[in-house]
Each structure stands twice: as C-alpha cells, then as structure tokens.
Protein backbone atom coordinates (compact mmCIF):
# COMPACT_ATOMS: atom_id res chain seq x y z
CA UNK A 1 135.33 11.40 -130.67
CA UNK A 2 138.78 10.08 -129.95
CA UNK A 3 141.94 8.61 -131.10
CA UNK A 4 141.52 4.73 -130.62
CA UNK A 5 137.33 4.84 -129.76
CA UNK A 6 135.52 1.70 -132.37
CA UNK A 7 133.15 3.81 -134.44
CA UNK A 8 130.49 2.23 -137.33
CA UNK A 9 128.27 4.42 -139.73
CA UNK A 10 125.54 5.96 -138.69
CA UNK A 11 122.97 4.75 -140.88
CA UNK A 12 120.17 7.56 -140.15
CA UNK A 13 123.32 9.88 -141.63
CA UNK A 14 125.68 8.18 -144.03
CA UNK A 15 125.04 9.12 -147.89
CA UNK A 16 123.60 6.76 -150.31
CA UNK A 17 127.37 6.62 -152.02
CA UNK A 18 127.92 4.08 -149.13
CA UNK A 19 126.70 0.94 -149.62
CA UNK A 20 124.61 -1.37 -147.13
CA UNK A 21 127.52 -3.87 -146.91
CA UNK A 22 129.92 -1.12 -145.36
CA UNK A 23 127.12 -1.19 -142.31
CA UNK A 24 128.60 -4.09 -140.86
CA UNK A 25 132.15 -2.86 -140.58
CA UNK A 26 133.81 -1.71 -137.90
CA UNK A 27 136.50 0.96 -137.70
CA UNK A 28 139.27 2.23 -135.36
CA UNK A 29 139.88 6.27 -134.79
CA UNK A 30 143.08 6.75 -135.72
CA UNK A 31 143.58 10.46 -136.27
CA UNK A 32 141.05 13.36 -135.35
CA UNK A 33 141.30 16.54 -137.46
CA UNK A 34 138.97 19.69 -138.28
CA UNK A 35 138.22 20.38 -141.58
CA UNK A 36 138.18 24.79 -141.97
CA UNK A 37 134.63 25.71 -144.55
CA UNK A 38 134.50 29.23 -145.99
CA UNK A 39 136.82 31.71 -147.24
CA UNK A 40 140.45 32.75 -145.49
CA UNK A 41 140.34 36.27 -144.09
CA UNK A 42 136.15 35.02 -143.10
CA UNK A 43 134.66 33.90 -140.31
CA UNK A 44 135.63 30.07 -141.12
CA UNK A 45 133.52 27.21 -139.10
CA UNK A 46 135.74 23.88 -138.50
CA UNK A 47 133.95 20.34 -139.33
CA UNK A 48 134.96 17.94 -136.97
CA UNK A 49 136.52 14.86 -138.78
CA UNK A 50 138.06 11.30 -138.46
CA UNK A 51 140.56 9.42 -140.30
CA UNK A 52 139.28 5.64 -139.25
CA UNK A 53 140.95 2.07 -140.24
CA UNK A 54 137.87 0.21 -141.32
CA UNK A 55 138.37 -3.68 -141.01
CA UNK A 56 138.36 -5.16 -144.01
CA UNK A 57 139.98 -1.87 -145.73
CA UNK A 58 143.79 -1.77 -146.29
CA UNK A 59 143.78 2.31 -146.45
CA UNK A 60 142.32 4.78 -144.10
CA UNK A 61 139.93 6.78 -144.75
CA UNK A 62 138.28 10.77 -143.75
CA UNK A 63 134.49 10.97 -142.60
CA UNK A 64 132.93 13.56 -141.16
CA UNK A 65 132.27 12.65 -137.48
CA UNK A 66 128.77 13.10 -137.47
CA UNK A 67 128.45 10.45 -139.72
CA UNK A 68 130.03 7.96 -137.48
CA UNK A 69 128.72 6.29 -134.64
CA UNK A 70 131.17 5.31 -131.46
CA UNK A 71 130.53 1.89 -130.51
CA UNK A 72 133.58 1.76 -127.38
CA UNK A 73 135.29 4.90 -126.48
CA UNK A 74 139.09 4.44 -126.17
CA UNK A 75 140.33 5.13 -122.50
C-alpha cells in the first residue's frame, strides 16, 4: 500500500465497531506509517498502517492496512 492508491474496507476483516454503511465509502492513502508493538529495548514487530481521507469524512483517519482493501493503486 501506497500514498495516493483508492482503498475500501475489507469486509472479511474490518471489526464490528464499523458499521455496514462505511462499506460503501471510498478512501484515498494519504500517509503510510508503521505502528512499533512490544516493549522498547525488545524485539518490537512494526504494523503496517494508513492514514486514509474517506469521502464523506472531513478528518483522516489510521487503519491498520490489512484491514483495507486497494481498489486502484496510485502510479
């Protein structure tokens, strides 16, 4: 995943806190970023994340990538 590829949910993945009428929206890559789990000074494994414009959405928001599904990849 990309800066600028069109990503939706992936609806096998995305959490129940989501609701069915996010499915339809569409969202824009605008910053890629890992997120560093366990404990500094440990073996720490990064989880690959996206900061995506959704339409309809005036803020940005953080999902994990596997969560996301890219519909266009930027070029």
């Amino acid at each position: 995943m990309k800066i600028g590829d069109l990503v939706v949910y992936n609806t096998e993945k995305v959490p129940p806190s989501v609701p069915p009428s996010d499915f339809d929206r569409l969202g824009l890559v605008v910053e890629v970023s890992f997120y560093q789990r366990g404990e500094p000074g440990t073996h720490r494994v990064g989880l690959p994340m996206a900061l995506v414009q959704w339409n309809g959405i005036a803020r940005t928001m953080k999902h994990r990538q596997d969560l996301l599904r890219v519909l266009s990849e930027a070029r």
